[in-house]
N, C-alpha and C. Protein backbone atom coordinates (compact mmCIF):
# COMPACT_ATOMS: atom_id res chain seq x y z
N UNK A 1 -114.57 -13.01 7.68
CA UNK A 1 -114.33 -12.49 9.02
C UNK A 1 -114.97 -13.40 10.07
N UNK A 2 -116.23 -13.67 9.85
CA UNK A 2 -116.99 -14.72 10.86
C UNK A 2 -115.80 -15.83 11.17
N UNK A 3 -115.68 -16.74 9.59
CA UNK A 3 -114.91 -17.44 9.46
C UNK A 3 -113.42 -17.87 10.39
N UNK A 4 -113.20 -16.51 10.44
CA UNK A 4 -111.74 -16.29 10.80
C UNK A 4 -111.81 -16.88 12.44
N UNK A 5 -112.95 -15.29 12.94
CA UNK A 5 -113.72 -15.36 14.26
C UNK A 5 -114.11 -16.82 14.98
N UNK A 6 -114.33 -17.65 14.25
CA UNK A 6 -114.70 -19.08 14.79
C UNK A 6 -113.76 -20.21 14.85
N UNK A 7 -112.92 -19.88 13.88
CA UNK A 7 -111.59 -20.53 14.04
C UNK A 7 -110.88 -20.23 15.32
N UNK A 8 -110.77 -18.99 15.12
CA UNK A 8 -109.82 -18.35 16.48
C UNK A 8 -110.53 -18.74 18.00
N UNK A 9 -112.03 -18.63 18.08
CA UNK A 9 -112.74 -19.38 19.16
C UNK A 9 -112.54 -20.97 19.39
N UNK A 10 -112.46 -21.62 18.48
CA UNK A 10 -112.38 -23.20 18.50
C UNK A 10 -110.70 -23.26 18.66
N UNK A 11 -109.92 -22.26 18.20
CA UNK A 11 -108.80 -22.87 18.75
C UNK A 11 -108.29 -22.53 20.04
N UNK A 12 -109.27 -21.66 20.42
CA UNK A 12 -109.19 -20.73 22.07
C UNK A 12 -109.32 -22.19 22.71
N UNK A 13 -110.66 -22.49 22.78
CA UNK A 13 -111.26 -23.80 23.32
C UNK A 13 -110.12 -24.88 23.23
N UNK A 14 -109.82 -25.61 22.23
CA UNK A 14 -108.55 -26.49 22.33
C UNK A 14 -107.87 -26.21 23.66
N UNK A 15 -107.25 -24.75 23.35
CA UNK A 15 -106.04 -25.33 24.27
C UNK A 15 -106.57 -24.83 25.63
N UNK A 16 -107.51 -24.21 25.96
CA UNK A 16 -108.20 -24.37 27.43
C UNK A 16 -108.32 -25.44 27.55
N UNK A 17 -108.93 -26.45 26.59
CA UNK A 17 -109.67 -27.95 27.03
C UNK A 17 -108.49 -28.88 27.12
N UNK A 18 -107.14 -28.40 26.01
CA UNK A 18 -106.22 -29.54 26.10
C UNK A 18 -105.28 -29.94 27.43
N UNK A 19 -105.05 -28.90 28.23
CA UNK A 19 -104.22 -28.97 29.54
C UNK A 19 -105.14 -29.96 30.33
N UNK A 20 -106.73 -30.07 30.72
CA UNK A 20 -106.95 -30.73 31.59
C UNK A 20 -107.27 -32.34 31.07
N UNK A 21 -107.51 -32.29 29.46
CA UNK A 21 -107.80 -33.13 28.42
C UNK A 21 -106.71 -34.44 28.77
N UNK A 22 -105.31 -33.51 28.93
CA UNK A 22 -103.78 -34.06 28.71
C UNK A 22 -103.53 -34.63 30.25
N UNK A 23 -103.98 -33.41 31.09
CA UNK A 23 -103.21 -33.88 32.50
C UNK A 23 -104.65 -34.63 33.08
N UNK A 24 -104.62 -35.75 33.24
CA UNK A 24 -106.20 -36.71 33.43
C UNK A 24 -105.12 -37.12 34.23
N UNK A 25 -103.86 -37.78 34.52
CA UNK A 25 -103.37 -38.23 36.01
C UNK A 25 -102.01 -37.77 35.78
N UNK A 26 -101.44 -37.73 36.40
CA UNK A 26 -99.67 -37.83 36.74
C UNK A 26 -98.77 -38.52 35.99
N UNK A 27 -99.66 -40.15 36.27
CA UNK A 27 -98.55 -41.49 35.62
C UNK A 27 -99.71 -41.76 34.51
N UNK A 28 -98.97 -42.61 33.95
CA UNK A 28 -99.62 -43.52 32.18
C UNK A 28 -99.95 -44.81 32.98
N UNK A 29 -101.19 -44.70 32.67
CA UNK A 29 -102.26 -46.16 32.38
C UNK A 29 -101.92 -47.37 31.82
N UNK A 30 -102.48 -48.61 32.13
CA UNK A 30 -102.40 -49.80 31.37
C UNK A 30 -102.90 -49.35 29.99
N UNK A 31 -103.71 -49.11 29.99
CA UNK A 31 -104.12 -48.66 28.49
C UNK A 31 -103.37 -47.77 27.92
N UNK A 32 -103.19 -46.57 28.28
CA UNK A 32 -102.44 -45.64 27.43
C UNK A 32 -100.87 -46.53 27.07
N UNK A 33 -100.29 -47.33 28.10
CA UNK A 33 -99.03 -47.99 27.66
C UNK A 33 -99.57 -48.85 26.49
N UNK A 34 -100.39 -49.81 26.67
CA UNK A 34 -100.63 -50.63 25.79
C UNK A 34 -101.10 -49.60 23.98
N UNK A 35 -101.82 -48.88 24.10
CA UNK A 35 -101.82 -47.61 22.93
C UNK A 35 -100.48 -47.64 22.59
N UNK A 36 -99.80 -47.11 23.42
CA UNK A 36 -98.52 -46.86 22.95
C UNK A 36 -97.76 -47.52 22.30
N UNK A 37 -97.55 -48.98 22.95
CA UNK A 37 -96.69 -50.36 22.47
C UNK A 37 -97.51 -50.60 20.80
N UNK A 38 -98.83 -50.56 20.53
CA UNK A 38 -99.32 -50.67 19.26
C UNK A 38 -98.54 -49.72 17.89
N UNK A 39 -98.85 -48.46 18.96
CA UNK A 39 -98.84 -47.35 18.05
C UNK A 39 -96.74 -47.59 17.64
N UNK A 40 -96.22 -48.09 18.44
CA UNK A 40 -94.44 -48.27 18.14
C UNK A 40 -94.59 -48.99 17.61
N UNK A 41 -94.86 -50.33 17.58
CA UNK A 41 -95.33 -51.37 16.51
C UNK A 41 -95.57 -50.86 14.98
N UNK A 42 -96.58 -50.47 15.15
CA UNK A 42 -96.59 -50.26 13.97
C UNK A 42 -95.88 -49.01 13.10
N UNK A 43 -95.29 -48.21 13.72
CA UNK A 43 -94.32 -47.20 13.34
C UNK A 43 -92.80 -47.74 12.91
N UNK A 44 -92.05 -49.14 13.95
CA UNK A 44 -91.47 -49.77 13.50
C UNK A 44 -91.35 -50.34 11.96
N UNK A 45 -92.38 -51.55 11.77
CA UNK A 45 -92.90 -51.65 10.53
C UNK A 45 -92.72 -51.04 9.50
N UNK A 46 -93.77 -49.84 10.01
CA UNK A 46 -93.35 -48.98 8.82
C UNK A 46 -92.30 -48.37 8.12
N UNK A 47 -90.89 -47.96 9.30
CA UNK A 47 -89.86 -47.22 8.90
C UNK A 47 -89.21 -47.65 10.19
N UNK A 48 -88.60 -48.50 10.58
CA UNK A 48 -87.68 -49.03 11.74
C UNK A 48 -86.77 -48.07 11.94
N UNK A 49 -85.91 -47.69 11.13
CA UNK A 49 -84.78 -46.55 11.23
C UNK A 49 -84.83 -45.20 11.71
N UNK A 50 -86.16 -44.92 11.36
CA UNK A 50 -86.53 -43.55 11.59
C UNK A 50 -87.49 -43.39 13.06
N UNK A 51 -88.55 -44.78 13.41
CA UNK A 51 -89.16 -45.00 14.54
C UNK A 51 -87.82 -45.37 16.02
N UNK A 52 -87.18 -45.88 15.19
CA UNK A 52 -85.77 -46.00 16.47
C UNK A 52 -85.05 -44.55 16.95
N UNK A 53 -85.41 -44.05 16.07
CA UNK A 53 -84.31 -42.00 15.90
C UNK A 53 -85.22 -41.91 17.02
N UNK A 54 -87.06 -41.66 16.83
CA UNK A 54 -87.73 -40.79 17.62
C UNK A 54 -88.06 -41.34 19.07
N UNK A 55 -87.61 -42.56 19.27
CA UNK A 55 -88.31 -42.94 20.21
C UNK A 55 -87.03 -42.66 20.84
N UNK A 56 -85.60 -43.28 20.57
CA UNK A 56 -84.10 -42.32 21.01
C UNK A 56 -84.09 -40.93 21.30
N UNK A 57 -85.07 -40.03 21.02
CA UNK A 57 -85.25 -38.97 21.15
C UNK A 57 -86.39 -38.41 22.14
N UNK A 58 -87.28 -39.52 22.32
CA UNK A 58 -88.78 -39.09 22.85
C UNK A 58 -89.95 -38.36 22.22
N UNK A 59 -89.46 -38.51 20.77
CA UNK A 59 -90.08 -37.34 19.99
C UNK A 59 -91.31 -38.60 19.63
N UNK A 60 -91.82 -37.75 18.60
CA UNK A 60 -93.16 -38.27 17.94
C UNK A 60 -94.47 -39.14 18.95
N UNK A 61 -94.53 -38.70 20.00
CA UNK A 61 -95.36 -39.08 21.03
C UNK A 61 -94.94 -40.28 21.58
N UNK A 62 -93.75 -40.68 21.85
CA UNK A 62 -93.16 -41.86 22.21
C UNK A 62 -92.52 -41.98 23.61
N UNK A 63 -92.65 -40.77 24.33
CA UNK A 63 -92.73 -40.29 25.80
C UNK A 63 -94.00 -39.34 26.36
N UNK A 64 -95.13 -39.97 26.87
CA UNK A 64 -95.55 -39.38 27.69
C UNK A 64 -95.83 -39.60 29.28
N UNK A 65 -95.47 -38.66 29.96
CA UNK A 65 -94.90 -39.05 31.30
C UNK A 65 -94.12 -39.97 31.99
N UNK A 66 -94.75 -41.14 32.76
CA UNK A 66 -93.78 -41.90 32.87
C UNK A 66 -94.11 -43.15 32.11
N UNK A 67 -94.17 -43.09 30.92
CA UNK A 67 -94.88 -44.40 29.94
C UNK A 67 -93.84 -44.19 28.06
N UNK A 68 -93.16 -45.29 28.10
CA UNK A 68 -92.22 -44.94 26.80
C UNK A 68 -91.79 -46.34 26.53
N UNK A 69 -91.57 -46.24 25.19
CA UNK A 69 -91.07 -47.37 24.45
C UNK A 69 -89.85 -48.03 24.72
N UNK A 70 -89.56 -49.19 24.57
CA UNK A 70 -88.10 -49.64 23.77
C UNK A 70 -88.08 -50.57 23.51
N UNK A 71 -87.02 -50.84 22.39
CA UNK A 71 -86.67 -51.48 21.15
C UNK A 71 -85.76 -52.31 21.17
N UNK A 72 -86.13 -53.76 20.91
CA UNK A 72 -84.43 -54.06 21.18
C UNK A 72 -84.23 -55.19 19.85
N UNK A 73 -83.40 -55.96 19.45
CA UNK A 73 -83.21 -56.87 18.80
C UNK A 73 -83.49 -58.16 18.96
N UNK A 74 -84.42 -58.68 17.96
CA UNK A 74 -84.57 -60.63 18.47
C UNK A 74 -83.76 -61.19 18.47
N UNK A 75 -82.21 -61.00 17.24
CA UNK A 75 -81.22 -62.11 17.23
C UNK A 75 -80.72 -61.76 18.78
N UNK A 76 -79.66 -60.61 18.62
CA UNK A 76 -78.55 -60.60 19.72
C UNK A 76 -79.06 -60.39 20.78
N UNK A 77 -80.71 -59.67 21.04
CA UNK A 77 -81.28 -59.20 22.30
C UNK A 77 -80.52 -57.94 22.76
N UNK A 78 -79.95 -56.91 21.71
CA UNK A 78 -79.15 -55.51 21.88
C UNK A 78 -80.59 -54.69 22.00
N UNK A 79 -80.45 -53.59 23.02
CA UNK A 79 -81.47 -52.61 22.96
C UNK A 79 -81.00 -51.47 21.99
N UNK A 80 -81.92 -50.89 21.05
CA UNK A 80 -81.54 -50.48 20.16
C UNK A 80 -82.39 -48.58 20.71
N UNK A 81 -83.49 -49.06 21.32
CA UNK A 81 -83.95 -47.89 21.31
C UNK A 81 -84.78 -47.73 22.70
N UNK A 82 -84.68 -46.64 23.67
CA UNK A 82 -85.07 -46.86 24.66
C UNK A 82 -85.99 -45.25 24.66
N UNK A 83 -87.07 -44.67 25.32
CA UNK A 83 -87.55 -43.03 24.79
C UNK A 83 -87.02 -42.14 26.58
N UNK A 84 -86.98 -43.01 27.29
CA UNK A 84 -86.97 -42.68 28.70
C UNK A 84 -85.39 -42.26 28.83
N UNK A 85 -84.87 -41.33 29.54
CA UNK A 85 -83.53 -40.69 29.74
C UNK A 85 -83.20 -41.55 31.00
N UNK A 86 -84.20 -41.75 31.79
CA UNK A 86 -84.53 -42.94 33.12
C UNK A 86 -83.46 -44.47 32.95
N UNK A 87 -83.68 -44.61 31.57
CA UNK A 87 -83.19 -46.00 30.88
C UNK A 87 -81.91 -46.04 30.06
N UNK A 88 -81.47 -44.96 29.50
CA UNK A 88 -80.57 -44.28 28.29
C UNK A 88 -79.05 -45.64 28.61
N UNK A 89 -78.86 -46.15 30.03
CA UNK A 89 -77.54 -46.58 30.21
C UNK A 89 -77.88 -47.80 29.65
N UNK A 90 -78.66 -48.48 29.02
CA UNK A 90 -79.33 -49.60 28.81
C UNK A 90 -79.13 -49.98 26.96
N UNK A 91 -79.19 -48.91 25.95
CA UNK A 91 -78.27 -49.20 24.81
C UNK A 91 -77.23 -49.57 24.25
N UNK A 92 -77.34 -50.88 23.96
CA UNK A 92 -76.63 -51.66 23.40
C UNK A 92 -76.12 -52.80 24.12
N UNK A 93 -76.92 -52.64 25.71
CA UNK A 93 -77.24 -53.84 26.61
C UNK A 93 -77.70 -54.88 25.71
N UNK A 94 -77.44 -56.27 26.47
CA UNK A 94 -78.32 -57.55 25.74
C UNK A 94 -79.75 -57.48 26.88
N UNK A 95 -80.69 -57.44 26.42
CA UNK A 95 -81.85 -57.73 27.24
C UNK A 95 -82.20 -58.63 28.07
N UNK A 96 -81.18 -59.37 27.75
CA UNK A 96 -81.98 -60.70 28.47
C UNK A 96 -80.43 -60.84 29.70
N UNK A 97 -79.87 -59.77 29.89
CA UNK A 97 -79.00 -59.66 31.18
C UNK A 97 -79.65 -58.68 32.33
N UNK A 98 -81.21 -58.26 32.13
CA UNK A 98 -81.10 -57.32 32.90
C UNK A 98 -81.83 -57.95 34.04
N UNK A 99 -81.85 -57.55 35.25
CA UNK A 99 -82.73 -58.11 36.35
C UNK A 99 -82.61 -56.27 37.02
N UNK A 100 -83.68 -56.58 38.18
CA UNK A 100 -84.55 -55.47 39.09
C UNK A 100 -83.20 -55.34 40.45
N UNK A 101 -83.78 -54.38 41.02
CA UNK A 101 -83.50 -54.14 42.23
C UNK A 101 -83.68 -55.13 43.48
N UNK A 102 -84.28 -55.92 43.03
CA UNK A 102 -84.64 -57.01 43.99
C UNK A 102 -83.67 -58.84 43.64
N UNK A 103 -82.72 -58.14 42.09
CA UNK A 103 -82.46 -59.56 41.97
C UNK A 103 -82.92 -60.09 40.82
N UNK A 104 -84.29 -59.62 40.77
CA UNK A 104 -85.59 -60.77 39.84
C UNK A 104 -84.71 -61.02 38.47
N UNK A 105 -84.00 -61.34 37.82
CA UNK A 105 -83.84 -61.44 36.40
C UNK A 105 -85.03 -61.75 35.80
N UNK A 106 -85.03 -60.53 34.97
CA UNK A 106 -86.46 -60.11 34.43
C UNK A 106 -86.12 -59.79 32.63
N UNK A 107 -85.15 -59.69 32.56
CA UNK A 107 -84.71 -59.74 30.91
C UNK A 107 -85.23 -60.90 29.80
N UNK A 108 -84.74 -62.19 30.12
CA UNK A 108 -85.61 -63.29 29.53
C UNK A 108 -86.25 -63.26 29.15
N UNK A 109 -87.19 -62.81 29.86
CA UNK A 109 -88.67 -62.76 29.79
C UNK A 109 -89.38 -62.14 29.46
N UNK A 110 -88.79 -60.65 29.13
CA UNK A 110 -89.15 -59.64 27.93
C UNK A 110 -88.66 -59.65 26.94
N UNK A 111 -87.22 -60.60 26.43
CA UNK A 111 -86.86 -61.62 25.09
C UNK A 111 -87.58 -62.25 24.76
N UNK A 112 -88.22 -63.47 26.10
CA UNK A 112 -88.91 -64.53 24.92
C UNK A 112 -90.32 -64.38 25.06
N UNK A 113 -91.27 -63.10 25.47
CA UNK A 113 -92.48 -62.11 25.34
C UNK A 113 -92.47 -61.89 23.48
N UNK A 114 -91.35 -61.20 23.08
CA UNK A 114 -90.88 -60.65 22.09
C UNK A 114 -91.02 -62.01 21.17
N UNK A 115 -90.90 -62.83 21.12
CA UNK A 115 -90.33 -64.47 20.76
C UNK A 115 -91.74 -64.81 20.22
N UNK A 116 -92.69 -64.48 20.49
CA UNK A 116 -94.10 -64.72 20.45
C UNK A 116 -94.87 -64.42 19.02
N UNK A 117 -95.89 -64.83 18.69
CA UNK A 117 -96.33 -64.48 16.90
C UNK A 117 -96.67 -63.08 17.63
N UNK A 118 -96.45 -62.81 16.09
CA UNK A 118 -96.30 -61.18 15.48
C UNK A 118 -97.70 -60.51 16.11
N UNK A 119 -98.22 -59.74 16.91
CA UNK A 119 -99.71 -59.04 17.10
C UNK A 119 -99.90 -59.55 18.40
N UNK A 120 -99.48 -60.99 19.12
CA UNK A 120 -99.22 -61.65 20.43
C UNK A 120 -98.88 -60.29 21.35
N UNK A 121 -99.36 -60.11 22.18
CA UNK A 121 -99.06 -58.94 23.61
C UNK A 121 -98.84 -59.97 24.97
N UNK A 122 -97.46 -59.50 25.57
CA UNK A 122 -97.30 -60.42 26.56
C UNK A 122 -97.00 -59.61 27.90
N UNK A 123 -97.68 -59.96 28.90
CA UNK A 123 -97.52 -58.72 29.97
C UNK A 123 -96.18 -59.58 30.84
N UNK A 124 -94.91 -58.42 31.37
CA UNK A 124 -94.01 -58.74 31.53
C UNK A 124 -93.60 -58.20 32.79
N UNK A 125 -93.23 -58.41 34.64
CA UNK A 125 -93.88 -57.56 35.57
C UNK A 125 -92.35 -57.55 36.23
N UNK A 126 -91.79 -56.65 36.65
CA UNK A 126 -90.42 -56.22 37.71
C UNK A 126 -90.56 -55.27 38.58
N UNK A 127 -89.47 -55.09 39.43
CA UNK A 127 -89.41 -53.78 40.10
C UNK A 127 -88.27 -52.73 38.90
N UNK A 128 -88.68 -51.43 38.75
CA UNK A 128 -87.66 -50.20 37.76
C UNK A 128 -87.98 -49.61 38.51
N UNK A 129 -87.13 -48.36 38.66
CA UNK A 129 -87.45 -46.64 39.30
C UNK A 129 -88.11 -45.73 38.23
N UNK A 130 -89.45 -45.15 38.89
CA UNK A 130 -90.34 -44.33 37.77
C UNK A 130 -89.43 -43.72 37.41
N UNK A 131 -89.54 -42.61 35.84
CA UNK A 131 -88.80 -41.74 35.65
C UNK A 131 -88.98 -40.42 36.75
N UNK A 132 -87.99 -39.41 36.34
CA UNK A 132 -87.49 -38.50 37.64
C UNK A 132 -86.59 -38.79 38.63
N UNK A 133 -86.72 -37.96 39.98
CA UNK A 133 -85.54 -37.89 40.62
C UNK A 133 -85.56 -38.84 41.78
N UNK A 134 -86.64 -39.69 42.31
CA UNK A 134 -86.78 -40.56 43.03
C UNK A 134 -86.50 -41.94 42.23
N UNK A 135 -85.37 -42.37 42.57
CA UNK A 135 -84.98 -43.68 41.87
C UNK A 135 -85.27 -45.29 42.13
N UNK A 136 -85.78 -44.74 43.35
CA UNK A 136 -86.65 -45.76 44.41
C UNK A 136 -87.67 -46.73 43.28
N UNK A 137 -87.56 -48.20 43.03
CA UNK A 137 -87.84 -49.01 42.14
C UNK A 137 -89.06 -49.48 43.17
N UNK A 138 -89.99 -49.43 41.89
CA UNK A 138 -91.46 -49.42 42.17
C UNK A 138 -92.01 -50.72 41.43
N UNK A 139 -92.94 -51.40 41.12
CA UNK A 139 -93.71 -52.42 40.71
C UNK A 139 -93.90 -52.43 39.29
N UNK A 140 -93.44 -52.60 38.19
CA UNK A 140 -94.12 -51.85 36.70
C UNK A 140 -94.24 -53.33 36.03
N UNK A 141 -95.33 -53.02 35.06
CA UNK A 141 -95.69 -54.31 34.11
C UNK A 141 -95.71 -53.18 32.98
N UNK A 142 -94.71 -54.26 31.87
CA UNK A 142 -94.60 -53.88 30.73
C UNK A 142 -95.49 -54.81 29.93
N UNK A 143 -95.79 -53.93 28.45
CA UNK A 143 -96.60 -55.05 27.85
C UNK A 143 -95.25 -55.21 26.67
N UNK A 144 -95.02 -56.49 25.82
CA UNK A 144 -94.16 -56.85 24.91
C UNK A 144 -94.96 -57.72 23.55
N UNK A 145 -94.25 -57.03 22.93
CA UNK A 145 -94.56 -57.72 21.19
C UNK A 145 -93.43 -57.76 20.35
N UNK A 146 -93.60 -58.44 19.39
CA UNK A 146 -92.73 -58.59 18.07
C UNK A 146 -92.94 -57.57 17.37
N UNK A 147 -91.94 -57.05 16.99
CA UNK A 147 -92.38 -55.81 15.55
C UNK A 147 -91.82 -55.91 14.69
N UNK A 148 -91.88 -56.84 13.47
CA UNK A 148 -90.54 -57.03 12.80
C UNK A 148 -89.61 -58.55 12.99
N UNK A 149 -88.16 -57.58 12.85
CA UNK A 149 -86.95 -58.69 13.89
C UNK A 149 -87.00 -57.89 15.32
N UNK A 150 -87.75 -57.26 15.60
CA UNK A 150 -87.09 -56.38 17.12
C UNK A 150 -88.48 -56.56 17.74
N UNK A 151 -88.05 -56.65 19.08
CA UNK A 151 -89.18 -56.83 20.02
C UNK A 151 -88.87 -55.52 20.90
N UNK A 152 -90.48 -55.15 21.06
CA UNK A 152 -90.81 -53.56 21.58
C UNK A 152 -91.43 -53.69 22.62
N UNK A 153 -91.16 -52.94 23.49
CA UNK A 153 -91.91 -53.15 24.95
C UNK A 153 -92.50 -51.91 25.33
N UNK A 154 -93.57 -51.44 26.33
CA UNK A 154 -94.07 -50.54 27.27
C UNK A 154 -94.56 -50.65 28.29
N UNK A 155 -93.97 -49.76 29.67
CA UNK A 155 -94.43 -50.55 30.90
C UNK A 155 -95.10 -49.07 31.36
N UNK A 156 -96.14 -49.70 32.06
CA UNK A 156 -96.56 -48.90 33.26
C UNK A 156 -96.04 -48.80 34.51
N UNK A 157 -96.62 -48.40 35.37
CA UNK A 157 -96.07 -48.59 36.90
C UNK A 157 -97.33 -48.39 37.47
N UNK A 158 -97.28 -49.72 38.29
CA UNK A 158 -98.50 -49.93 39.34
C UNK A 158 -98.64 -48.63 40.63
């Protein structure tokens, strides 16, 4: 009964503590993106087929707020997997056609980021529109690596 009693208290605590634990800002951090880009990395690796489903989905912690993965191919430069609904028109794009709101052709350069030895992190910087309903393209640096044959990216927004 104690037993039970202390469980049920520690899991009270969790989720009081987890809402303010979770909501620490609005937008995703350089760091938390860069966490992220590791943590796809190595989920790739492990099971490519199944890390491409969730991050296509946003599932398995591969969207939080405005900070999410995607996946694309080294040969053809096809995006294979994007977690943001923000981005979704962008599958099966070649990467290295995309440029900003301003022009910048900025694709390249998150291809040949990707191009780099395997564990290499390459910070990669454009104007995108945060996710949500303001589409208004803001400042974001993505970080990029090799995972595999597919190069994986995660950006923040300044």
């Amino acid at each position: 009964m104690v037993r039970t009693l202390m469980i049920a208290a520690a899991s009270a605590a969790v989720l009081v503590v987890s809402p303010a634990a979770f909501a620490e800002g609005q937008f995703g951090t350089a760091d938390e993106a860069k966490a992220m880009l590791l943590k796809a990395a190595a989920a790739v690796k492990a099971d490519k087929t199944k890390t491409l489903d969730l991050i296509n989905k946003g599932e398995g912690g591969f969207l939080d707020r405005d900070i999410y993965p995607f996946c694309f191919d080294l040969g053809d430069g096809k995006i294979l997997a994007v977690a943001s609904n923000n981005a979704k028109q962008f599958l099966g794009t070649d990467i290295r056609a995309l440029k900003d709101a301003t022009g910048k052709v900025y694709g390249p350069d998150l291809h040949a980021a990707a191009q780099k030895p395997e564990g290499q992190i390459t910070e990669v910087s454009y104007m995108f529109p945060r996710p949500g309903a303001d589409k208004t393209p803001v400042q974001k640096v993505s970080f990029v690596t090799k995972a595999g044959d597919l190069g994986c990216g995660v950006g923040y927004y300044k």
